[in-house]
Protein backbone atom coordinates (compact mmCIF):
# COMPACT_ATOMS: atom_id res chain seq x y z
CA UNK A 1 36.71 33.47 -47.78
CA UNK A 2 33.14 33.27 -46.01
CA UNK A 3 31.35 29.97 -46.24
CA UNK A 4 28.49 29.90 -48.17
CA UNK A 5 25.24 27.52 -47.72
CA UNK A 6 22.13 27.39 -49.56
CA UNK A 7 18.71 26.41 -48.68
CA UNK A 8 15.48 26.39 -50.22
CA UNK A 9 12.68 26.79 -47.45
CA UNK A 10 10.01 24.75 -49.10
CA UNK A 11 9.71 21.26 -47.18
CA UNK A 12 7.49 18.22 -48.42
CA UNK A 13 3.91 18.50 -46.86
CA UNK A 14 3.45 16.89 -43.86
CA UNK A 15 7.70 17.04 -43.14
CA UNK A 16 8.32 18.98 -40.26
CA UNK A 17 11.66 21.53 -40.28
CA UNK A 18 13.84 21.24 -37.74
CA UNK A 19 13.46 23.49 -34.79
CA UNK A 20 16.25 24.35 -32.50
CA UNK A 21 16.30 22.03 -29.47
CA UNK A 22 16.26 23.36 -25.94
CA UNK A 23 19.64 22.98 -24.05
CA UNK A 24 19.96 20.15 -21.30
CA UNK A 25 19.94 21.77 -17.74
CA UNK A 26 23.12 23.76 -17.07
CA UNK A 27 24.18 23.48 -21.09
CA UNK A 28 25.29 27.00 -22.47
CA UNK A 29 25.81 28.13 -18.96
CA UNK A 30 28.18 29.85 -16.90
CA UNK A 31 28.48 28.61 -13.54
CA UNK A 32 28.29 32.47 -12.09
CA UNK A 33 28.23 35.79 -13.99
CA UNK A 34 30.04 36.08 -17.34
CA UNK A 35 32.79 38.22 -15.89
CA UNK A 36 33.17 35.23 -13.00
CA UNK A 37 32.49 35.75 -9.18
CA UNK A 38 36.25 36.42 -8.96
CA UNK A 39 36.34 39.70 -11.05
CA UNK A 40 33.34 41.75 -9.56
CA UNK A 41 30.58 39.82 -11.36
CA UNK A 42 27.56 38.46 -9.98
CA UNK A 43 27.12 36.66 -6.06
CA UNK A 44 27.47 32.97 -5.88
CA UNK A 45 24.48 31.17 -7.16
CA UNK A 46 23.26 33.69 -10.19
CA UNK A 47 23.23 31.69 -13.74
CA UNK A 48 23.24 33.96 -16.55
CA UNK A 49 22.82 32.52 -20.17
CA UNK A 50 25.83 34.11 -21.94
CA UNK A 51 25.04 36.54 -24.02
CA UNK A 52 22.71 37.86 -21.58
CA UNK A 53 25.56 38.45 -19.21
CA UNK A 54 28.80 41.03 -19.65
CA UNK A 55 31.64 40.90 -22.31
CA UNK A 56 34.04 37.64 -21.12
CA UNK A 57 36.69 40.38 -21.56
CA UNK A 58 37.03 44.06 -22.80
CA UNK A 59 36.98 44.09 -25.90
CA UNK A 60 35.66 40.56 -26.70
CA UNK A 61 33.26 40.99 -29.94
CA UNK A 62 30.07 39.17 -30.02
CA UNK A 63 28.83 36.46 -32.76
CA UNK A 64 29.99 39.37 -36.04
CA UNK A 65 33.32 40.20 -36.21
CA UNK A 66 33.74 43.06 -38.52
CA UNK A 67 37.82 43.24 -38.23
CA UNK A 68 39.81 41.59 -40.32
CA UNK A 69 42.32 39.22 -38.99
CA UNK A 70 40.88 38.76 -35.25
CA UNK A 71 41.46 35.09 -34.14
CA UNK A 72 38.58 32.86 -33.90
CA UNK A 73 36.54 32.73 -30.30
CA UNK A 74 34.48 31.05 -28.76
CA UNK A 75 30.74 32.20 -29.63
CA UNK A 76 29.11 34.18 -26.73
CA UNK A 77 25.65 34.03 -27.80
CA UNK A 78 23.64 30.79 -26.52
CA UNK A 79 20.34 30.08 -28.79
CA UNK A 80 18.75 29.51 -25.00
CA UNK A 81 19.06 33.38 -24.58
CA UNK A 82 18.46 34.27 -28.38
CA UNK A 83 14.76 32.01 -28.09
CA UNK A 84 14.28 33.48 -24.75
CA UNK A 85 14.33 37.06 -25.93
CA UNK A 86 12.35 36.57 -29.23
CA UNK A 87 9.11 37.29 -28.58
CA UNK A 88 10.13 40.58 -26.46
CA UNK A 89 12.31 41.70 -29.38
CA UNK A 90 8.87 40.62 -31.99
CA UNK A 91 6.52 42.62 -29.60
CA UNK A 92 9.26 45.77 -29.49
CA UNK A 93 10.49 46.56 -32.76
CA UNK A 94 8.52 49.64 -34.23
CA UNK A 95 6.17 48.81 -36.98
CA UNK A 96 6.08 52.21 -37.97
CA UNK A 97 9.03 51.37 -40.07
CA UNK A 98 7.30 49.37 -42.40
CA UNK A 99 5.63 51.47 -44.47
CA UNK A 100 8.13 54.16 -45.26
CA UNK A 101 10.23 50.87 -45.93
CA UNK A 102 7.55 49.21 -47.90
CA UNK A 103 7.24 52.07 -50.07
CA UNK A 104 11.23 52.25 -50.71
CA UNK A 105 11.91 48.76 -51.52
CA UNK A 106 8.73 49.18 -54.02
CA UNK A 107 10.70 52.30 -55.68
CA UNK A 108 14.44 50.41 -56.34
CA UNK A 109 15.45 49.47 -59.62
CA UNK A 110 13.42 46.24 -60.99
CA UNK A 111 15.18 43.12 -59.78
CA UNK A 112 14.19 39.59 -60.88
CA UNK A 113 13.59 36.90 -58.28
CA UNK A 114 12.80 39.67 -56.09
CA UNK A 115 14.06 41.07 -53.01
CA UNK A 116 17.27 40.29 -51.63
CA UNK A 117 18.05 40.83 -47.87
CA UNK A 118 21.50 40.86 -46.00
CA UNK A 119 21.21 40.06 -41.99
CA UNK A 120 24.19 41.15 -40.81
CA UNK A 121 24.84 39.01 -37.08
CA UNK A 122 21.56 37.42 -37.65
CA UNK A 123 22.29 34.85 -34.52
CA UNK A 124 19.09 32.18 -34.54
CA UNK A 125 17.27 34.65 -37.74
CA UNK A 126 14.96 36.34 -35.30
CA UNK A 127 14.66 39.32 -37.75
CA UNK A 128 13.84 37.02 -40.49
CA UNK A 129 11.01 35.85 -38.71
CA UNK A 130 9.39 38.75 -37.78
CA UNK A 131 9.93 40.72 -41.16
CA UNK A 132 9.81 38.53 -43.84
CA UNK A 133 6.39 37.14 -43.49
CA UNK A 134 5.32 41.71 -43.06
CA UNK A 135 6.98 41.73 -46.61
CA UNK A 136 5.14 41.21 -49.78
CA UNK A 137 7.33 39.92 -52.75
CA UNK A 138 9.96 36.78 -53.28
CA UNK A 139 12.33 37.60 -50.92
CA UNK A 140 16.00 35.51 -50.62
CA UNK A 141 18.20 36.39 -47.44
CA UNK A 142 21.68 36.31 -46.70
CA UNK A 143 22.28 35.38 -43.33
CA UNK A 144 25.49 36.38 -41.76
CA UNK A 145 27.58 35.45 -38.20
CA UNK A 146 30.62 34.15 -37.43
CA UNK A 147 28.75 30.94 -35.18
CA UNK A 148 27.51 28.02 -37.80
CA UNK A 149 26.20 26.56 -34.48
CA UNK A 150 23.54 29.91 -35.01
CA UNK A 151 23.66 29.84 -38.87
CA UNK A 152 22.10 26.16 -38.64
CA UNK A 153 19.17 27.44 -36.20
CA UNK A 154 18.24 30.44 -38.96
CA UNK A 155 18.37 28.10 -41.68
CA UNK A 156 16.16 25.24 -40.25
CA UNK A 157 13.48 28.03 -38.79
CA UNK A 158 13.66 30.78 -41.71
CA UNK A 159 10.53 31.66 -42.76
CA UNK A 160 8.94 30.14 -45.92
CA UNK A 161 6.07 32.46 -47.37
CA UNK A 162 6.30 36.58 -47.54
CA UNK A 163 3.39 38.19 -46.70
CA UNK A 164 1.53 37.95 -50.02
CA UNK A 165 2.67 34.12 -50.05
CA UNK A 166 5.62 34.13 -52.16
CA UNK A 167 8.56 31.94 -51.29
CA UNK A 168 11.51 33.01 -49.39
CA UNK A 169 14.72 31.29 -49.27
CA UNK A 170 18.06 31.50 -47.46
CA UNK A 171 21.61 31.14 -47.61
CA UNK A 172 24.05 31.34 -44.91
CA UNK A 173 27.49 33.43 -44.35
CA UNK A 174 29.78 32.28 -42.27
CA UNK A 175 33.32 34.38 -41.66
CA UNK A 176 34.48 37.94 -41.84
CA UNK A 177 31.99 40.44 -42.89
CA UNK A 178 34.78 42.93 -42.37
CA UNK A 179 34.97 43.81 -46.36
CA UNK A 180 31.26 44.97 -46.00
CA UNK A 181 31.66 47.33 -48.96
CA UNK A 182 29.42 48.59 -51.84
CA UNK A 183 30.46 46.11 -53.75
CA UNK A 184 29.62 43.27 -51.11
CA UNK A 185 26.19 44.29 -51.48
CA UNK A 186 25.37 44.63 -55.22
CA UNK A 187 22.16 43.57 -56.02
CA UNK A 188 20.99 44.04 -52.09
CA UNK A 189 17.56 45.26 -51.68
CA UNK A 190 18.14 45.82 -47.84
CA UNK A 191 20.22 45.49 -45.00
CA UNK A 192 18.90 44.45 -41.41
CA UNK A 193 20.43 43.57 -38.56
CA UNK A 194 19.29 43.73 -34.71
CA UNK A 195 20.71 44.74 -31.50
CA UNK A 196 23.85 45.44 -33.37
CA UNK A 197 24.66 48.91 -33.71
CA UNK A 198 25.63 49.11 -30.05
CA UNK A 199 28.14 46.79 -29.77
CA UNK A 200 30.08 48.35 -32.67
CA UNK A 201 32.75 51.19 -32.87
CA UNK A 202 32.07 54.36 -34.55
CA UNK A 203 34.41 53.92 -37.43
CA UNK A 204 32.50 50.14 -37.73
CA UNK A 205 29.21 52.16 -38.17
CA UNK A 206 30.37 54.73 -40.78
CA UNK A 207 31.79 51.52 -42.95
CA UNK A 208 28.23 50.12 -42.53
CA UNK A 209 26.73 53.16 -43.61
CA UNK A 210 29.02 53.49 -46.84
CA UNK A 211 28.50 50.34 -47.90
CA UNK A 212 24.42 51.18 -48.06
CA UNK A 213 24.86 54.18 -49.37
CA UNK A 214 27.49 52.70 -52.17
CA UNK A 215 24.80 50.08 -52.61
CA UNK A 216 21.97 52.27 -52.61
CA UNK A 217 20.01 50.24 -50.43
CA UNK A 218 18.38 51.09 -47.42
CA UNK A 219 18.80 48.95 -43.63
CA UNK A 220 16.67 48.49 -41.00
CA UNK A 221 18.79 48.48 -37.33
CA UNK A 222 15.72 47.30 -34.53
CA UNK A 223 16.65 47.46 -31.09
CA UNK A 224 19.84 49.25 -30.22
CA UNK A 225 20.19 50.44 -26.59
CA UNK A 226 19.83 54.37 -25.48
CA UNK A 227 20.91 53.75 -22.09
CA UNK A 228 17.44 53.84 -20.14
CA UNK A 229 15.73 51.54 -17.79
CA UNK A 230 12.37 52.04 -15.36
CA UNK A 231 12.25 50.08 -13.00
CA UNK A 232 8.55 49.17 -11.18
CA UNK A 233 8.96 49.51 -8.22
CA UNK A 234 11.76 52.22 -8.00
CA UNK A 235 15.08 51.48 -6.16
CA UNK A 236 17.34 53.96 -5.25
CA UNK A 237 20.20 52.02 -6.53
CA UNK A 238 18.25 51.82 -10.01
CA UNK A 239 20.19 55.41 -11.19
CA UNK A 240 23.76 53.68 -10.32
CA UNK A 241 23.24 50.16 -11.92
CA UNK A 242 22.04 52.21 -14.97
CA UNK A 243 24.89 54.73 -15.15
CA UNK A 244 27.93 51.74 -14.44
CA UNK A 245 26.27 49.32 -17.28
CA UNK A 246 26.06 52.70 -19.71
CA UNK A 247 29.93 52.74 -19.09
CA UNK A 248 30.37 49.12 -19.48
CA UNK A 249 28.59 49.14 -23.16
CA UNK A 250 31.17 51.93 -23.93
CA UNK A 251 34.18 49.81 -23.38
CA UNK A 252 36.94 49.43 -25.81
CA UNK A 253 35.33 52.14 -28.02
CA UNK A 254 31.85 50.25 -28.80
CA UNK A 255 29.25 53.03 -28.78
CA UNK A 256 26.81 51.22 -26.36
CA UNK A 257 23.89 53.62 -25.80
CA UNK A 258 25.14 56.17 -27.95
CA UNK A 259 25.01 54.14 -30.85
CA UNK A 260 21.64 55.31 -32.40
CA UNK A 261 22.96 58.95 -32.50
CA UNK A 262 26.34 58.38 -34.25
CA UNK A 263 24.23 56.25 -36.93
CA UNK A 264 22.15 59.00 -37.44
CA UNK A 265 25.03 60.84 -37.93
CA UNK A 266 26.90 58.45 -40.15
CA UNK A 267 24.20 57.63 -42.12
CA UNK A 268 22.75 61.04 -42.86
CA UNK A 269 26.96 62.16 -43.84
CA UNK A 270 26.49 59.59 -46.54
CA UNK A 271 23.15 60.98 -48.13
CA UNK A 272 20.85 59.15 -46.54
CA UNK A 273 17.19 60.33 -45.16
CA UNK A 274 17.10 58.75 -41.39
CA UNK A 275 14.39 57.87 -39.45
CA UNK A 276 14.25 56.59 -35.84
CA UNK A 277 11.47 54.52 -34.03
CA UNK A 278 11.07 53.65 -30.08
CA UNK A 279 11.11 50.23 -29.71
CA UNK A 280 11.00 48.94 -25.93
CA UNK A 281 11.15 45.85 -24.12
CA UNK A 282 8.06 45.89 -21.69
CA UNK A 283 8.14 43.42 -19.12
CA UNK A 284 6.02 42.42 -16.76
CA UNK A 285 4.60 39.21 -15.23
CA UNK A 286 4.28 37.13 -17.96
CA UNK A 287 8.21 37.56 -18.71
CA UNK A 288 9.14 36.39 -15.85
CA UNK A 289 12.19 34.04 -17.02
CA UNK A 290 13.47 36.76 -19.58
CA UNK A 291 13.32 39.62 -16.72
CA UNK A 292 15.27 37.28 -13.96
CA UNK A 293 18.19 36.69 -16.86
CA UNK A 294 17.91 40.32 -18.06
CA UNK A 295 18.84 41.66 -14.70
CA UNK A 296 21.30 39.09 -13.98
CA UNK A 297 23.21 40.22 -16.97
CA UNK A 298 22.55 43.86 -16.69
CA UNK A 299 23.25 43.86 -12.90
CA UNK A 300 26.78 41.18 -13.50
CA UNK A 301 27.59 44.42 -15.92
CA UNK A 302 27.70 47.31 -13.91
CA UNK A 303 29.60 45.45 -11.03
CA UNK A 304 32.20 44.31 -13.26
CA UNK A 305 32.40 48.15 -14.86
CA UNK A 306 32.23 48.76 -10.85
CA UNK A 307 33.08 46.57 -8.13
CA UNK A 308 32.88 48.92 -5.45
CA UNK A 309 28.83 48.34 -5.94
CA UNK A 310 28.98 44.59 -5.14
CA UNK A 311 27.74 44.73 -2.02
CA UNK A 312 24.65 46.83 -2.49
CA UNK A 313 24.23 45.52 -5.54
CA UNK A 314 24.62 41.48 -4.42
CA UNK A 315 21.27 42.59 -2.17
CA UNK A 316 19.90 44.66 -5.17
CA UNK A 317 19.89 41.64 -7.59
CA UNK A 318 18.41 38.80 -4.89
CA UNK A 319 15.50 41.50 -4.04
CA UNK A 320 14.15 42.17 -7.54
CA UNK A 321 14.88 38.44 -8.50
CA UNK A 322 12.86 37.82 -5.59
CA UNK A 323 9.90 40.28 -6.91
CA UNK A 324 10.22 38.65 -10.03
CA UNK A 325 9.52 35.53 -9.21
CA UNK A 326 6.70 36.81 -7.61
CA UNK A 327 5.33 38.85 -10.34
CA UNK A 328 5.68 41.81 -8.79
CA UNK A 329 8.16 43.58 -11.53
CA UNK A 330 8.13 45.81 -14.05
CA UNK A 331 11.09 46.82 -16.44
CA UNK A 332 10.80 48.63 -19.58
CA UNK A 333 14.16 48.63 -21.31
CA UNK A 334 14.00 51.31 -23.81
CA UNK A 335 15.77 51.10 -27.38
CA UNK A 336 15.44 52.44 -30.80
CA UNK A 337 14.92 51.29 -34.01
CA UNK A 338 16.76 52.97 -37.45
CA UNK A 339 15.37 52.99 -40.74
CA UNK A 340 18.14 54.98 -43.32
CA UNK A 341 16.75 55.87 -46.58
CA UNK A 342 19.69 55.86 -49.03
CA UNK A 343 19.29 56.96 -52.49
CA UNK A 344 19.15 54.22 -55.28
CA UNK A 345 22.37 53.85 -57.17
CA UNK A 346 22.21 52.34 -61.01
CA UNK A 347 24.36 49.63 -59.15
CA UNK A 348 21.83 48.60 -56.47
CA UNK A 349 19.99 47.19 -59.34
């Protein structure tokens, strides 16, 4: 059974919440790539934060599990990386999803206490943050992940007041979401998640989208991969690097950058009126410590899908790290955001 916890998000006046504390020097780290220097990762000296880095192993799942009966790991996800990449994911996510969303979630059956919100792999509650507060209405979200270590940080820095200035509270999940069926999400207003969809299998994504569709809610999925990157200024290696990380998000059957397409599909097989939004990373001089671990990650990637590229891509990484640091860089890193209509059921109410 998932652990449950409980929080209202009104603090005395003049109390401070507890924030997530920055990690000491060198805590949360690797000392080289995820993958390790030994197995085609990245050159001696290149830190990633892990989560920003490749799988440990094929296969390895990140902070939601959505099998049943996988043994417990070691979480993946370091809040460093998860703070670092907040305000790019804020900036990216399309808010041309709100109103078509807005006007849904005023159209479902009359609930009292108002909206309720699942967060499926919610990590720090990133989306929380950025949607809640968009929202008008009592809102009370379910936060789910496998890493309490994560579930704490979304608890302590959930948002308090929707848009309109009505409370929002939270409750944590911790376990197996892997029973994510209609009836796990009676009474569910919506479903959000973020950078999710591409780390999942396609029969993962169908159960997702029957459970919505049995629940007649509808989900918001921000910032799944599609498999492009531009690079300012070009490098002729950029087209290879691309290609062999495409290939690594498609191990073990995870959909990677072909996620968005076979939600689409999945979703739309269950009834449901889909809608997709650009929603790219644009980063330039003032992301400076976000680009650097960005392309050690995405760089560590494609060397361990390919380890025949280590040595051009060893030089690769130290000369855009270098232009980084300078501020001479420019990445856009291009995803998509899904908003799936399902029809209201009598039982989403």
């Amino acid at each position: 059974m998932a652990e449950a916890t409980v929080f209202s998000q009104h603090t005395p006046q003049g109390t401070a919440s507890p924030e997530p504390r920055p990690a000491a020097p060198g805590a949360g780290r690797e000392p080289h790539s995820a993958a390790g220097a030994g197995s085609g990762g990245l050159p001696e000296g290149f830190e990633v934060i892990p989560g920003a880095g490749p799988a440990q192993r094929p296969g390895e799942r990140p902070t939601l599990r959505l099998r049943e009966g996988e043994p417990e790991e070691p979480p993946r996800y370091a809040p460093e990386w998860l703070r670092l990449r907040e305000p790019a994911d804020a900036a990216a996510r399309s808010a041309e999803s709100l109103d078509p969303l807005r006007i849904r979630l005023a159209n479902l059956p009359s609930r009292h206490g108002g909206l309720i919100v699942h967060d499926l792999g919610c990590g720090t509650g990133s989306m929380g943050r950025w949607l809640a507060p968009l929202l008008d209405g009592a809102q009370h979200w379910i936060l789910h992940d496998r890493d309490p270590y994560l579930l704490h940080f979304a608890a302590v820095a959930s948002p308090r007041a929707a848009a309109d200035g009505s409370r929002v509270t939270v409750e944590t999940r911790r376990g197996d979401v892997a029973r994510l069926t209609p009836d796990a999400l009676i009474g569910a207003s919506l479903v959000t998640a973020s950078a999710l969809l591409d780390v999942l299998t396609r029969e993962e994504v169908d159960t997702l989208a029957a459970a919505c569709a049995g629940a007649g809610c509808p989900a918001l999925l921000t910032l799944s991969v599609v498999g492009r990157v531009e690079i300012t200024p070009a490098d002729p290696l950029d087209a290879e690097i691309t290609a062999a990380f495409n290939d690594h998000q498609r191990r073990s059957g995870l959909l990677g950058p072909d996620a968005v397409g076979a939600a689409c599909e999945a979703f739309a097989a269950h009834g449901a009126t889909v809608h997709t939004y650009p929603s790219p990373w644009r980063l330039g001089p003032d992301h400076r410590e976000l680009t650097a671990q960005w392309l050690r990650g995405w760089v560590g990637a494609a060397v361990e899908q390919r380890p025949e590229l280590r040595p051009r891509a060893d030089r690769y990484l130290a000369e855009r790290l270098e232009a980084c640091a300078a501020g001479e860089l420019r990445v856009v890193v291009h995803h998509s955001d899904l908003l799936a209509l399902s029809r209201p059921t009598g039982g989403a109410g």
